[in-house]
C-alpha atoms as a PDB file:
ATOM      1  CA  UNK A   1      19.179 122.019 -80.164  1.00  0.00           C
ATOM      2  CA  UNK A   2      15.581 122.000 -81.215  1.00  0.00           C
ATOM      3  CA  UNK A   3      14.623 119.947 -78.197  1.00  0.00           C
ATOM      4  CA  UNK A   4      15.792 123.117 -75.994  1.00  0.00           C
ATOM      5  CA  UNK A   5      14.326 125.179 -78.052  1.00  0.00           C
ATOM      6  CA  UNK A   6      11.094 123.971 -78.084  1.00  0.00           C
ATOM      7  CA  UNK A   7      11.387 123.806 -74.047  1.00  0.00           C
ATOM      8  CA  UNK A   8      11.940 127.241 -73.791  1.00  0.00           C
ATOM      9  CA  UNK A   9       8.710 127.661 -75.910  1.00  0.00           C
ATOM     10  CA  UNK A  10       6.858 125.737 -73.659  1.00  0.00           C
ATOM     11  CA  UNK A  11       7.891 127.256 -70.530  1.00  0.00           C
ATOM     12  CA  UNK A  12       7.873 130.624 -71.692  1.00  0.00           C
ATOM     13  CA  UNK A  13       3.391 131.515 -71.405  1.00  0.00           C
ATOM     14  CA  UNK A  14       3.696 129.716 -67.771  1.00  0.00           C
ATOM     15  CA  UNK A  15       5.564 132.668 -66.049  1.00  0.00           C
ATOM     16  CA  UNK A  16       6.545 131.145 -62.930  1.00  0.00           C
ATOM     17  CA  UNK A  17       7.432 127.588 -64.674  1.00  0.00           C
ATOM     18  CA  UNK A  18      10.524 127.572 -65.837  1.00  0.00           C
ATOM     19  CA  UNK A  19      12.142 130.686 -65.166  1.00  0.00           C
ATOM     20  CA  UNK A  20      11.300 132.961 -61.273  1.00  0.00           C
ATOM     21  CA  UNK A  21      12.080 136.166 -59.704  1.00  0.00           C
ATOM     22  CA  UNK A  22      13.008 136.948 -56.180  1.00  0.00           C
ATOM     23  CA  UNK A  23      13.337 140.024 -54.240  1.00  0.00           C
ATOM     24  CA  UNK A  24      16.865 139.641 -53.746  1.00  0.00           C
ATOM     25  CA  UNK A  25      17.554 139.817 -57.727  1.00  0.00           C
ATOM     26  CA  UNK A  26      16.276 143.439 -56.332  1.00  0.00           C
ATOM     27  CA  UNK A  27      18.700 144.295 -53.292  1.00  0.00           C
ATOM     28  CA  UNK A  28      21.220 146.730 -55.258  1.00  0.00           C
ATOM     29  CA  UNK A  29      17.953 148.899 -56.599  1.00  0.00           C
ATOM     30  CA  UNK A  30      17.508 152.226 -55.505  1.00  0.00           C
ATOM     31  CA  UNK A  31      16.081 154.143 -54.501  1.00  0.00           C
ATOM     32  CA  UNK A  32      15.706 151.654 -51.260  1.00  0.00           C
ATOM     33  CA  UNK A  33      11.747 150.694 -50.328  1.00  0.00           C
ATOM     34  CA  UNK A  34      10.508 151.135 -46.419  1.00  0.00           C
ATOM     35  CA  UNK A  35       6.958 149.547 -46.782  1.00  0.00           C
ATOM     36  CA  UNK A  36       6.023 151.619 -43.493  1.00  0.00           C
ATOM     37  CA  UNK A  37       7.673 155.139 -44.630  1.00  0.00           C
ATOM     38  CA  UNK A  38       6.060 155.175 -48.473  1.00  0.00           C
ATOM     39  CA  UNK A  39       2.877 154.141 -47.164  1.00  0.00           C
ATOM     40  CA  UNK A  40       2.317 156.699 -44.411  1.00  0.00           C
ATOM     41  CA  UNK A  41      -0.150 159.154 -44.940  1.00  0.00           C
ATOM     42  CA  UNK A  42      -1.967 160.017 -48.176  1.00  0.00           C
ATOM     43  CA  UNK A  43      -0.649 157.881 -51.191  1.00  0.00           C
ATOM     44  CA  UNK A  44      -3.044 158.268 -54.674  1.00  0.00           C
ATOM     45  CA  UNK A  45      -3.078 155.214 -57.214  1.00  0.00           C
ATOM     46  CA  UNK A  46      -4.150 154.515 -60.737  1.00  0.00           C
ATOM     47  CA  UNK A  47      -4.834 151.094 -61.900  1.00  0.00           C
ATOM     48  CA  UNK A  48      -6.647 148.194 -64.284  1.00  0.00           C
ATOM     49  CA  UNK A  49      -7.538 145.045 -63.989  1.00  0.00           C
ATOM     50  CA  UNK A  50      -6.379 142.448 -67.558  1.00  0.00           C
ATOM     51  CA  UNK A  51      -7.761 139.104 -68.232  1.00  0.00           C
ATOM     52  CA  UNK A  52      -5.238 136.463 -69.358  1.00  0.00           C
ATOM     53  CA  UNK A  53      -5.826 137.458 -72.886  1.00  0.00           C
ATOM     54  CA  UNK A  54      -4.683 141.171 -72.254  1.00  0.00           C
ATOM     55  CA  UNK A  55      -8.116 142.440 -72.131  1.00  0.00           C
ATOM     56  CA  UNK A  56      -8.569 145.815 -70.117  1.00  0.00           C
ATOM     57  CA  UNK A  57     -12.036 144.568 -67.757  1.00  0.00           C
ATOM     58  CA  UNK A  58     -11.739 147.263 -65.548  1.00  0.00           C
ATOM     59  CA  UNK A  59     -10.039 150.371 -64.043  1.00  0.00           C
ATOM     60  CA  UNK A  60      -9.788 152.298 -60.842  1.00  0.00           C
ATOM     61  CA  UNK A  61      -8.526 155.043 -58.604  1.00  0.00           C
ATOM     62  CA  UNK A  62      -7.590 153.958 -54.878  1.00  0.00           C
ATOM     63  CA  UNK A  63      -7.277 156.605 -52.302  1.00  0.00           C
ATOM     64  CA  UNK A  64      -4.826 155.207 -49.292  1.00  0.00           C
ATOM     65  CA  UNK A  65      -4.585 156.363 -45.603  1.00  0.00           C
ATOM     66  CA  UNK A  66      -1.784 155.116 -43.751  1.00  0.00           C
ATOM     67  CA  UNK A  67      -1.219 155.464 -40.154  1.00  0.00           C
ATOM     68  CA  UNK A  68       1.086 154.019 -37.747  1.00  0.00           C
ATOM     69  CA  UNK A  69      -0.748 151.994 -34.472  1.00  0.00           C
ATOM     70  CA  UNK A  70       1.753 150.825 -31.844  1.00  0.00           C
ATOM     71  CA  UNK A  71       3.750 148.202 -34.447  1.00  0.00           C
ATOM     72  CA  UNK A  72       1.181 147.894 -37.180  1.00  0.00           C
ATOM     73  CA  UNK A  73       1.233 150.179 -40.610  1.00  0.00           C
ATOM     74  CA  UNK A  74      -3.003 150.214 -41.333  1.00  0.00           C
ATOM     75  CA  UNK A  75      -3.395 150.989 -44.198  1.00  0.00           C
ATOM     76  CA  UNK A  76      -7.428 152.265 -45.670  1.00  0.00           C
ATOM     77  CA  UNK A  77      -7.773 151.773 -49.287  1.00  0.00           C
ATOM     78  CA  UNK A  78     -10.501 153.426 -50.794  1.00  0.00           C
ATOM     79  CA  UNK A  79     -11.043 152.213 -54.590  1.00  0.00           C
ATOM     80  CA  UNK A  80     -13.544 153.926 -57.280  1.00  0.00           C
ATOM     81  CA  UNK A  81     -14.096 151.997 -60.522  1.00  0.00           C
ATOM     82  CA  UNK A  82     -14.679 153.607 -63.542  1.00  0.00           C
ATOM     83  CA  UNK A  83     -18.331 152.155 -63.540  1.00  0.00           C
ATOM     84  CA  UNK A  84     -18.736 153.996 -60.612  1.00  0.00           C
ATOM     85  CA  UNK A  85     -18.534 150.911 -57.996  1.00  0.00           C
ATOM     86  CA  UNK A  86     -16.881 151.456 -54.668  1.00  0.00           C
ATOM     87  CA  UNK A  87     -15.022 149.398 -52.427  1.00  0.00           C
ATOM     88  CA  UNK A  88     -13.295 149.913 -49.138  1.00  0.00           C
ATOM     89  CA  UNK A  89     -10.235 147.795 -47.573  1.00  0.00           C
ATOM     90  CA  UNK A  90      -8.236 148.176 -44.489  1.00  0.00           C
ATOM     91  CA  UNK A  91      -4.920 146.415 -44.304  1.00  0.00           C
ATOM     92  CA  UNK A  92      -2.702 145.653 -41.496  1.00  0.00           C
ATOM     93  CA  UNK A  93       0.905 145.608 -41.872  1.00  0.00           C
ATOM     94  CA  UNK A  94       3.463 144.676 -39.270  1.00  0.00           C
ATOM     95  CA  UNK A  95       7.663 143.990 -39.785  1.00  0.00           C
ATOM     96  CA  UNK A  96       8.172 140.605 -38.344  1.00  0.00           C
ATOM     97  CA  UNK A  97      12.173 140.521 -39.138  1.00  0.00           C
ATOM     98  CA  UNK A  98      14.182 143.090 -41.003  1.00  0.00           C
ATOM     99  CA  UNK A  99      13.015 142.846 -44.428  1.00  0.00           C
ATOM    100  CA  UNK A 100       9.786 140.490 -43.655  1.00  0.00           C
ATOM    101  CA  UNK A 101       6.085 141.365 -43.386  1.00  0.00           C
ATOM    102  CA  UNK A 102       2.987 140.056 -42.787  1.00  0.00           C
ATOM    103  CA  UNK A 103      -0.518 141.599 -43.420  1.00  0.00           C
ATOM    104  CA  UNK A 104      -4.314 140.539 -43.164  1.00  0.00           C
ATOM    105  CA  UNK A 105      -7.477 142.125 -44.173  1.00  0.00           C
ATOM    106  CA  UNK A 106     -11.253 141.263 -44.403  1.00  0.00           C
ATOM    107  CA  UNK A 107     -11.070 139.305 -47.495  1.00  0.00           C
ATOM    108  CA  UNK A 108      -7.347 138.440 -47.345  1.00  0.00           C
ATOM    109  CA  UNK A 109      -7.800 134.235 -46.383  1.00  0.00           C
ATOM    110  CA  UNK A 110      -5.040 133.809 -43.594  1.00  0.00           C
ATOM    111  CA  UNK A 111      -1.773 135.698 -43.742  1.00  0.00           C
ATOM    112  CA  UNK A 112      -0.166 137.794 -46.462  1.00  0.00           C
ATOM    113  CA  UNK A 113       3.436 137.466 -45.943  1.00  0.00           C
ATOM    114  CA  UNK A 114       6.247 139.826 -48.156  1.00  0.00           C
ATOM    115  CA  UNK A 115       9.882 140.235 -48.369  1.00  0.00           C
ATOM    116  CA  UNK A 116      11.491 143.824 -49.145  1.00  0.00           C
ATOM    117  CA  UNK A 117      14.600 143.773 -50.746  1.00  0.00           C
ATOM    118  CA  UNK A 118      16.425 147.198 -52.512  1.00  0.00           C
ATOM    119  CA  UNK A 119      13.782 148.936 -54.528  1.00  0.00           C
ATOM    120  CA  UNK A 120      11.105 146.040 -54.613  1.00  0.00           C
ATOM    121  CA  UNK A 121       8.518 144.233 -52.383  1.00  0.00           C
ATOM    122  CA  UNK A 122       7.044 141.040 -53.119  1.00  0.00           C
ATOM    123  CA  UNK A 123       4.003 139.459 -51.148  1.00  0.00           C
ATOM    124  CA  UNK A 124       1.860 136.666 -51.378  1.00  0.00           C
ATOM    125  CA  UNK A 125      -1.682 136.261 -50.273  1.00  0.00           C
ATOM    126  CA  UNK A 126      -4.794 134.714 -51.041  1.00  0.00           C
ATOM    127  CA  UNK A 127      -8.082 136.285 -51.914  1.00  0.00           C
ATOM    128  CA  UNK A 128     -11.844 136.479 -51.814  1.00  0.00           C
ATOM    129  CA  UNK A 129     -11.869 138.683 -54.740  1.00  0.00           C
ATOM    130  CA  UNK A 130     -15.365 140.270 -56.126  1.00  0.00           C
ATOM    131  CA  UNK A 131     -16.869 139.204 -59.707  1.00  0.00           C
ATOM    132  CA  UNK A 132     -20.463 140.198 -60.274  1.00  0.00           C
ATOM    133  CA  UNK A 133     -22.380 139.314 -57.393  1.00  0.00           C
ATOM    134  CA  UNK A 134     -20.058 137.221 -56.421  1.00  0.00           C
ATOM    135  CA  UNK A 135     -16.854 135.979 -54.783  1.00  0.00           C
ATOM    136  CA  UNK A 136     -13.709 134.198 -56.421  1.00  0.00           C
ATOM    137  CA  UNK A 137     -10.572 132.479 -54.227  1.00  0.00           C
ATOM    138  CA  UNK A 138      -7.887 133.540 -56.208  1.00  0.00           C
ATOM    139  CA  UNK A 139      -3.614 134.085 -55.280  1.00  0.00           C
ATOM    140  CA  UNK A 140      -2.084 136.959 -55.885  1.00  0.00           C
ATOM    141  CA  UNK A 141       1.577 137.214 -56.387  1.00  0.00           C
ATOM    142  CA  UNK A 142       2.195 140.835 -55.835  1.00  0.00           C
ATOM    143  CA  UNK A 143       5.317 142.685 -56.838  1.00  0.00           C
ATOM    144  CA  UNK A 144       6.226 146.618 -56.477  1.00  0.00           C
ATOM    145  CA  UNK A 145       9.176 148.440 -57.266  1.00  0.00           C
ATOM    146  CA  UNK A 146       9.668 152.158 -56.244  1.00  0.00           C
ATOM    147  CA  UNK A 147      11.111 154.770 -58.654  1.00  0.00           C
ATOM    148  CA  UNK A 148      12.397 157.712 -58.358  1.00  0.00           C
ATOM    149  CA  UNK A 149      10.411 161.040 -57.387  1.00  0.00           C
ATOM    150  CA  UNK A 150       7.993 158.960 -55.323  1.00  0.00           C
ATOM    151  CA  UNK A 151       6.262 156.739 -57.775  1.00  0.00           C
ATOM    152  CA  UNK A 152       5.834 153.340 -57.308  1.00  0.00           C
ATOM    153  CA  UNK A 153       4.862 150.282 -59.751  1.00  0.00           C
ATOM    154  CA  UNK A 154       2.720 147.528 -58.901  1.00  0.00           C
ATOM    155  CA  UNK A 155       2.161 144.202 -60.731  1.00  0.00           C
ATOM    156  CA  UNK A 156       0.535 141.322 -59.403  1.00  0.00           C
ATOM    157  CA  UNK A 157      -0.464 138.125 -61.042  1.00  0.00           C
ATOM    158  CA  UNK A 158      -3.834 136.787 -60.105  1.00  0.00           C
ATOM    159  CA  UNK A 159      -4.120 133.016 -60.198  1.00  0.00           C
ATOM    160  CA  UNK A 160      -6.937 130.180 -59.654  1.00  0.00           C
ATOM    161  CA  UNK A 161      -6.019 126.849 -58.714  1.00  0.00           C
ATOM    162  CA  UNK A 162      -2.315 127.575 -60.476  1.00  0.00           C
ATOM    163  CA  UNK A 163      -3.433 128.921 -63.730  1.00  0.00           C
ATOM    164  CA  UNK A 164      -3.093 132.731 -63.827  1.00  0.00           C
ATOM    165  CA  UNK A 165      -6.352 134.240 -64.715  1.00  0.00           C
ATOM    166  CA  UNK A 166      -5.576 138.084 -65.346  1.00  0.00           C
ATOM    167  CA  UNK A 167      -3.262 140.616 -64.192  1.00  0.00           C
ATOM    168  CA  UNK A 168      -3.141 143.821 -62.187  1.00  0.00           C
ATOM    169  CA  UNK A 169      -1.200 147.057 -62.836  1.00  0.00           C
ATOM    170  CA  UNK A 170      -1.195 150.148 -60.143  1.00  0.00           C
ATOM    171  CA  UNK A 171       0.562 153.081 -60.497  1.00  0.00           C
ATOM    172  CA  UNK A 172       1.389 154.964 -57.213  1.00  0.00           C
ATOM    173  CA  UNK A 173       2.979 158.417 -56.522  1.00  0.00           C
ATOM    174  CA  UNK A 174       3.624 159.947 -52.968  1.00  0.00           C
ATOM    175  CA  UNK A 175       4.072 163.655 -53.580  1.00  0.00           C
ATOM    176  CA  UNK A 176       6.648 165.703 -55.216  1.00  0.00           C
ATOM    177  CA  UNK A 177       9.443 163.737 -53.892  1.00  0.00           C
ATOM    178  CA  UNK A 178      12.752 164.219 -55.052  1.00  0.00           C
ATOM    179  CA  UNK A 179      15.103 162.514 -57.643  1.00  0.00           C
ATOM    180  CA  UNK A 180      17.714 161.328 -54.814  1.00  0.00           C
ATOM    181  CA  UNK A 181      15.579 160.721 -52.471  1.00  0.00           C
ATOM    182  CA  UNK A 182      11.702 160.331 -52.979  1.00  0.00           C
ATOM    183  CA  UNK A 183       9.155 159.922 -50.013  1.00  0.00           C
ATOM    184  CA  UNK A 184       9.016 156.007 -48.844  1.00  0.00           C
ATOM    185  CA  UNK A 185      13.675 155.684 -49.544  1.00  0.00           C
ATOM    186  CA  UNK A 186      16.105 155.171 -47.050  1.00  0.00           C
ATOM    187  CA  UNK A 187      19.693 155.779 -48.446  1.00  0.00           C
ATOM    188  CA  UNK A 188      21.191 152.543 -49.501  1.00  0.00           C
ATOM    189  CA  UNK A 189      23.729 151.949 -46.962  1.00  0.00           C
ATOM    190  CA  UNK A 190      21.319 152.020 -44.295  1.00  0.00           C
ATOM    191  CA  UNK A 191      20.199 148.702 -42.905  1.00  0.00           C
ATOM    192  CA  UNK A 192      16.657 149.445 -42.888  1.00  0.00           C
ATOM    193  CA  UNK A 193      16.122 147.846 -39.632  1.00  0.00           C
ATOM    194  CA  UNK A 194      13.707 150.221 -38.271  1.00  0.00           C
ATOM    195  CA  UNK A 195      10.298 148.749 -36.888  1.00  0.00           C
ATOM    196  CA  UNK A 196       6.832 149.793 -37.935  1.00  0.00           C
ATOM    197  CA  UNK A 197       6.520 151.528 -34.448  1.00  0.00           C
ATOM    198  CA  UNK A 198       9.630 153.431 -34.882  1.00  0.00           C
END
């Protein structure tokens, strides 16, 4: 009994060790998340930045423009840190298979690729990610889930060379929305198999 214990214990500060998530724990969540219908248009965000020891380091606004080009979702992220730094990304999305994605941007290395399922996304990608004057190669292991009245939750842990380093929350909302059905849902008995181009 205590050797189980104590494996628990041991497992339980590596978060992806012993015990993982996976979108399709998510497929019965509502209300149902279309990557290419939250994003499009204006979407606001709110977010910080934690070291691995829970420290806040920094926090930030991002502005997001999404448009729809042939079968790509591009998505312009403006960010605004509360030390008044600014940064600018563009993303491009595209549906490879019904609940499958892939994305790149400028200082995404390679491919991000994600799986939708129900109420949550999950992607992973790696990153040239600014520190200082600087750049760091971290992973990111992004999750979002949306929520009624179109707001949506981000959390994705960052990682160097398998040790997680810090952690990112984001907080997005899409307009008024509506209880049953908030900007970004499909109703849950539809297939979702629409394309980005659709």
């Amino acid at each position: 009994m205590w050797k189980r214990f104590l494996a628990m214990l041991a497992c339980a500060p590596l978060f992806s060790g012993c015990a993982t998530m996976t979108p399709t724990d998510f497929a019965q969540g509502t209300p149902r998340l279309v990557l290419e219908d939250y994003f499009s248009g204006h979407t606001k965000a709110w977010g910080l930045f934690e070291d691995r020891f829970g420290k806040i380091r920094r926090q930030f606004t991002v502005d997001i423009e999404g448009t729809r080009r042939d079968d790509a979702l591009i998505l312009h992220e403006v960010f605004l840190y509360s030390d008044g730094e600014r940064e600018e990304r563009t993303w491009t999305v595209r549906r490879v298979a019904p609940d499958r994605y892939e994305g790149t941007a400028g200082d995404v290395i390679g491919t991000a690729r994600g799986v939708a399922s129900g109420n949550a996304f999950n992607w992973a990608y790696r990153m040239d990610l600014k520190v200082g004057d600087g750049r760091l190669r971290v992973s990111f292991d992004d999750w979002m889930f949306l929520q009624p009245g179109g707001v949506m939750l981000n959390r994705a842990h960052v990682s160097k060379w398998g040790v997680e380093i810090g952690s990112v929350s984001i907080f997005f909302r899409k307009g008024d929305g509506d209880a049953g059905q908030p900007p970004g849902a499909t109703p849950v008995g539809d297939a979702g198999g629409r394309s980005a181009s659709n």
